[in-house]
N, C-alpha and C. Protein backbone atom coordinates (compact mmCIF):
# COMPACT_ATOMS: atom_id res chain seq x y z
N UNK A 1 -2.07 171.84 -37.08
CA UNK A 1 -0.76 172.17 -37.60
C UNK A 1 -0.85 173.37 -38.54
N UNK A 2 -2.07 173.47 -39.46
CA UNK A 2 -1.96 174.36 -40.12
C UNK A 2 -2.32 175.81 -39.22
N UNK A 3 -3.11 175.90 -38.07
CA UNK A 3 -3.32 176.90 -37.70
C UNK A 3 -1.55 177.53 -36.54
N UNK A 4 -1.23 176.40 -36.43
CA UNK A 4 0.59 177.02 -35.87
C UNK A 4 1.34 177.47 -37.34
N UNK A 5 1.23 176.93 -38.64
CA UNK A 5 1.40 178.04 -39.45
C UNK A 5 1.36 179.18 -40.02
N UNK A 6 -0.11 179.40 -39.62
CA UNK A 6 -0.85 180.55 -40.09
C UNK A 6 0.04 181.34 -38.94
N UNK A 7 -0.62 180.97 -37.07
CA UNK A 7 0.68 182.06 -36.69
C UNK A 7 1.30 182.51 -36.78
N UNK A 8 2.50 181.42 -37.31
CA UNK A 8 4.20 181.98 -37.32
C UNK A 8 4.47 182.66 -39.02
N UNK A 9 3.51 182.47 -39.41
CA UNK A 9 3.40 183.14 -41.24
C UNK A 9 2.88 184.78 -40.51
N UNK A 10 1.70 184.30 -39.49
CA UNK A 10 1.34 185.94 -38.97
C UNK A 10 2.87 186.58 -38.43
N UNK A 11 3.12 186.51 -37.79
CA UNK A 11 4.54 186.67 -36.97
C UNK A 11 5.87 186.94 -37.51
N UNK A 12 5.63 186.66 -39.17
CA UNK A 12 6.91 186.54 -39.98
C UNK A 12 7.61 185.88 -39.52
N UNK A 13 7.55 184.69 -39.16
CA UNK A 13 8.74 183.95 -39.18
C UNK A 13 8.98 183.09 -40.05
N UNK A 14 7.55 183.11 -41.54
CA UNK A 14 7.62 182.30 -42.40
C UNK A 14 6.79 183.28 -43.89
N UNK A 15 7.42 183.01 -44.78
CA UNK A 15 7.34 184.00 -45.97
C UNK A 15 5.98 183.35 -46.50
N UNK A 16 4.94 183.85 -47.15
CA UNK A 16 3.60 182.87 -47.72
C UNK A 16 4.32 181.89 -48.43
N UNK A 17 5.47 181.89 -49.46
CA UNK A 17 5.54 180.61 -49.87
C UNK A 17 6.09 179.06 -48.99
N UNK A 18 6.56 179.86 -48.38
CA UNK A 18 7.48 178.62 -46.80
C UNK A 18 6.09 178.12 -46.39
N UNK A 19 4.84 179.05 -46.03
CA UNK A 19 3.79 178.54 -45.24
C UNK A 19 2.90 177.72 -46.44
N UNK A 20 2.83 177.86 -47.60
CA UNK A 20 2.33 176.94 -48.58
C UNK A 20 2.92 175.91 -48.76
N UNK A 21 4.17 175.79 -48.86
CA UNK A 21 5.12 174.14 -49.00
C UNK A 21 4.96 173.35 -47.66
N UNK A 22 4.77 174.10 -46.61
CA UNK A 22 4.30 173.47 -45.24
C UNK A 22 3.24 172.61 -44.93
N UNK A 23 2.37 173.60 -45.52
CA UNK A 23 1.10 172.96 -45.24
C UNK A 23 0.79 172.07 -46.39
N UNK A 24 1.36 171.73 -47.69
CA UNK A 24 1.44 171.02 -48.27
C UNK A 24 1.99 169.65 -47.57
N UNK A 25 3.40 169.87 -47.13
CA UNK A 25 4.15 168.76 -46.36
C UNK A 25 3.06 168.19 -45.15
N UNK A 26 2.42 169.03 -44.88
CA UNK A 26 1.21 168.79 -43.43
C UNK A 26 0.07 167.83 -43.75
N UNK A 27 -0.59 168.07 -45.12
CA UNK A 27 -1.58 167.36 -45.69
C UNK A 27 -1.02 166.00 -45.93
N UNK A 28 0.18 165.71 -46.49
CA UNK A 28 0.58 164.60 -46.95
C UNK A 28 1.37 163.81 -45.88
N UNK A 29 1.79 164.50 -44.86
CA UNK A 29 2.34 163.90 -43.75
C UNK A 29 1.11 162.29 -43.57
N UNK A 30 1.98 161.15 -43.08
CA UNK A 30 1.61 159.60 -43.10
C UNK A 30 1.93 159.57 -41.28
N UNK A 31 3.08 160.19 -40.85
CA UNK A 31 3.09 159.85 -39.64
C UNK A 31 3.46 161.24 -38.65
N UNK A 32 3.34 160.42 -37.32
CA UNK A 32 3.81 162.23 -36.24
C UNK A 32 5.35 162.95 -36.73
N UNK A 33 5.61 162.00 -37.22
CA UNK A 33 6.76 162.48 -37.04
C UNK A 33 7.64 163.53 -38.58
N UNK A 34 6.76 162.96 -39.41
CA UNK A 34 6.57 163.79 -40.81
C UNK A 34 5.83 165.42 -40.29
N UNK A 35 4.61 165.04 -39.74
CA UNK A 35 4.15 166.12 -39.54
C UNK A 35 4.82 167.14 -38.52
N UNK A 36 5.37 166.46 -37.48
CA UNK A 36 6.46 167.36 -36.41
C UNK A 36 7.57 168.13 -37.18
N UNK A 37 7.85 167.36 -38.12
CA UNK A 37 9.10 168.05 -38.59
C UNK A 37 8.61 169.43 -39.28
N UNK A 38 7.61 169.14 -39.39
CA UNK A 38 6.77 171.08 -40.33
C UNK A 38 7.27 171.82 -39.63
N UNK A 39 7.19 171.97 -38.42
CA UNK A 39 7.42 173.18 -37.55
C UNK A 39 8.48 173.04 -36.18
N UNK A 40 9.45 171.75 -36.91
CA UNK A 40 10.62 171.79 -35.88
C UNK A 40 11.48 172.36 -35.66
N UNK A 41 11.49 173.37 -36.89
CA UNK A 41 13.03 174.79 -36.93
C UNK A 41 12.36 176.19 -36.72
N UNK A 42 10.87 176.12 -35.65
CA UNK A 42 10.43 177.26 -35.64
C UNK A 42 10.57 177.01 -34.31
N UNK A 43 10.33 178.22 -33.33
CA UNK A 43 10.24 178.36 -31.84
C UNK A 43 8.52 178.19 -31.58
N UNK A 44 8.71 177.27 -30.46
CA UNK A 44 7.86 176.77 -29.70
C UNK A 44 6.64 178.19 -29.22
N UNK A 45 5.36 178.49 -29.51
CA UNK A 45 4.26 179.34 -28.64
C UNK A 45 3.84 178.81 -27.47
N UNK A 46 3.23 180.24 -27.37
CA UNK A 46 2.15 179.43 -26.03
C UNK A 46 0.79 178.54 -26.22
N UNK A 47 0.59 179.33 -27.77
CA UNK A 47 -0.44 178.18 -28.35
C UNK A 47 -0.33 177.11 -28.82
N UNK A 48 1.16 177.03 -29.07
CA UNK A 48 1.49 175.16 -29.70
C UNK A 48 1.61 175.10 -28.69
N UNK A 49 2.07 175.16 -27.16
CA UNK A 49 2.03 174.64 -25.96
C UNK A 49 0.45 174.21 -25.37
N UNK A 50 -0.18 174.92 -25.44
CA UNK A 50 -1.37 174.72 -25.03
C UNK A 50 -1.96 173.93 -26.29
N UNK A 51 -1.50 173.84 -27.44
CA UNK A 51 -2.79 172.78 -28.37
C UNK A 51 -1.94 171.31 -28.20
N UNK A 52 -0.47 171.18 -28.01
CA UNK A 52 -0.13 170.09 -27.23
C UNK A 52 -0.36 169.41 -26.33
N UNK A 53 -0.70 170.17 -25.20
CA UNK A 53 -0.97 169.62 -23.88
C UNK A 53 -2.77 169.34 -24.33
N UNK A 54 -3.52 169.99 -24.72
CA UNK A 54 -4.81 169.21 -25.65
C UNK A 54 -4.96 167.99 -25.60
N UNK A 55 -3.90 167.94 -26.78
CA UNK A 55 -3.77 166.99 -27.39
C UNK A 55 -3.18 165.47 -26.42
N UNK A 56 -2.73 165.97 -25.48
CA UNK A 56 -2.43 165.09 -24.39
C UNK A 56 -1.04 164.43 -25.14
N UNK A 57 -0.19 165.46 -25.43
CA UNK A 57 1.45 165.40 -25.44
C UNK A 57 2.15 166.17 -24.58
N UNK A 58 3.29 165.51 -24.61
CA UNK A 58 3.97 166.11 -23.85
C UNK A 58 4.55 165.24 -22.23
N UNK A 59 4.83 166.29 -21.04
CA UNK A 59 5.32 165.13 -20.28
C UNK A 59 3.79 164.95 -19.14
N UNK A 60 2.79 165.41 -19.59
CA UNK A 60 1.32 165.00 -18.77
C UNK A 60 1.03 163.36 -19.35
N UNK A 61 1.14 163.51 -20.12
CA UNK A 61 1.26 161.89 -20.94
C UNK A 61 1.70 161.11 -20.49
N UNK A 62 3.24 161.69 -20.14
CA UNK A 62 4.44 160.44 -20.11
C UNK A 62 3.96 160.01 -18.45
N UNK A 63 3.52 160.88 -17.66
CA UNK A 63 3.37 160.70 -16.23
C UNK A 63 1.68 159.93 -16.09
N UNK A 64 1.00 160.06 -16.82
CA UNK A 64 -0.30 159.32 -16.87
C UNK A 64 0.24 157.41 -17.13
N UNK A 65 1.16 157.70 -18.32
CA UNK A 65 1.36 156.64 -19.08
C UNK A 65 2.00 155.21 -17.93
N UNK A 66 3.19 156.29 -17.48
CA UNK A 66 3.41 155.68 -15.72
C UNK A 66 2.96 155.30 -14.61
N UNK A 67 1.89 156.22 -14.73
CA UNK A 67 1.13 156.04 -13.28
C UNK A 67 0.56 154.43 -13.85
N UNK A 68 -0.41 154.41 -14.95
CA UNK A 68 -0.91 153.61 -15.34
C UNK A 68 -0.37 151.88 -15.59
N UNK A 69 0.82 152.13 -15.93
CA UNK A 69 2.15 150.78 -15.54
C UNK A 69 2.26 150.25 -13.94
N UNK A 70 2.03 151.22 -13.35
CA UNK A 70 2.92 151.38 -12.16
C UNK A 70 1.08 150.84 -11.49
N UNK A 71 -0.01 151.48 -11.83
CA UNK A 71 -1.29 150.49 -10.86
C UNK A 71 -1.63 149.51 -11.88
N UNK A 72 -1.25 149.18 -12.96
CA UNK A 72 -1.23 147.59 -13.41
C UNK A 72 -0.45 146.46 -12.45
N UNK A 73 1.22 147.14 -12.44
CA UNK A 73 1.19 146.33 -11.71
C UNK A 73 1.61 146.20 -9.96
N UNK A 74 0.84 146.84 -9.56
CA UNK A 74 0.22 146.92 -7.74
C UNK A 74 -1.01 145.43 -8.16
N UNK A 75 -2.20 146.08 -9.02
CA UNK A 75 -3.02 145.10 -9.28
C UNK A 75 -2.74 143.47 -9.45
N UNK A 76 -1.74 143.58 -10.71
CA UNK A 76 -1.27 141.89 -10.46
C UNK A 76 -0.37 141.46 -9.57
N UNK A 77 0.17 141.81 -8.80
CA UNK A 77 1.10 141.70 -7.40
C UNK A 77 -0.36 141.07 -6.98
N UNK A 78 -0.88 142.21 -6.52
CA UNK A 78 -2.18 141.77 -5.53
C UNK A 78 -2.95 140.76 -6.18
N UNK A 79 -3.24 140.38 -7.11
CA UNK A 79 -4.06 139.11 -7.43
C UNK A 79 -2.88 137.93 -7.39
N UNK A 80 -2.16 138.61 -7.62
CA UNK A 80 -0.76 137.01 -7.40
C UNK A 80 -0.70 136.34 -5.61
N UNK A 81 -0.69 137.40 -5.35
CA UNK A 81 -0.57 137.28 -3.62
C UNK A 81 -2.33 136.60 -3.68
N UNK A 82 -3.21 137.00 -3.85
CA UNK A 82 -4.45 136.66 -3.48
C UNK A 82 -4.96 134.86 -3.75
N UNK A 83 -4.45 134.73 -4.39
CA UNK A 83 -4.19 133.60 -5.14
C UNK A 83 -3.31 132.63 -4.43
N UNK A 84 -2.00 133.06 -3.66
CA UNK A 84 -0.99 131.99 -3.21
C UNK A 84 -1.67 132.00 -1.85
């Protein structure tokens, strides 16, 4: 998080003191969603895109997360059937 600051501080889209109260808010952030909000009124890079998808956010996730529901349950179907 702090290095998508440093960017958008490179980039001017944030004055050094905006990028110091940030990364303050960043250190003390408790949850994702404290910390998301640091950089939710800035525009999206290609490098927060790519350190997201990293990070395994985003909709590669949501479609893993599915697939993974979806052969749980093929698996217990099939042991239910195996069974009767």
């Amino acid at each position: 998080m702090v290095a998508a600051l440093e960017r958008h501080t490179g980039a001017g889209r944030l004055t050094l003191e905006e990028f110091e109260a940030r990364v303050g808010v960043a250190c003390d952030a408790r949850t994702l969603d404290e910390l998301a909000a640091v950089t939710s009124d800035l525009p999206a890079t290609v490098d927060d895109q790519a350190t997201a998808a990293e990070a395994g956010e985003g909709p590669h996730r949501e479609f893993l997360l599915l697939f993974l529901i979806a052969a749980v349950t093929l698996v217990l179907l099939a042991v239910g059937l195996a069974l009767r």
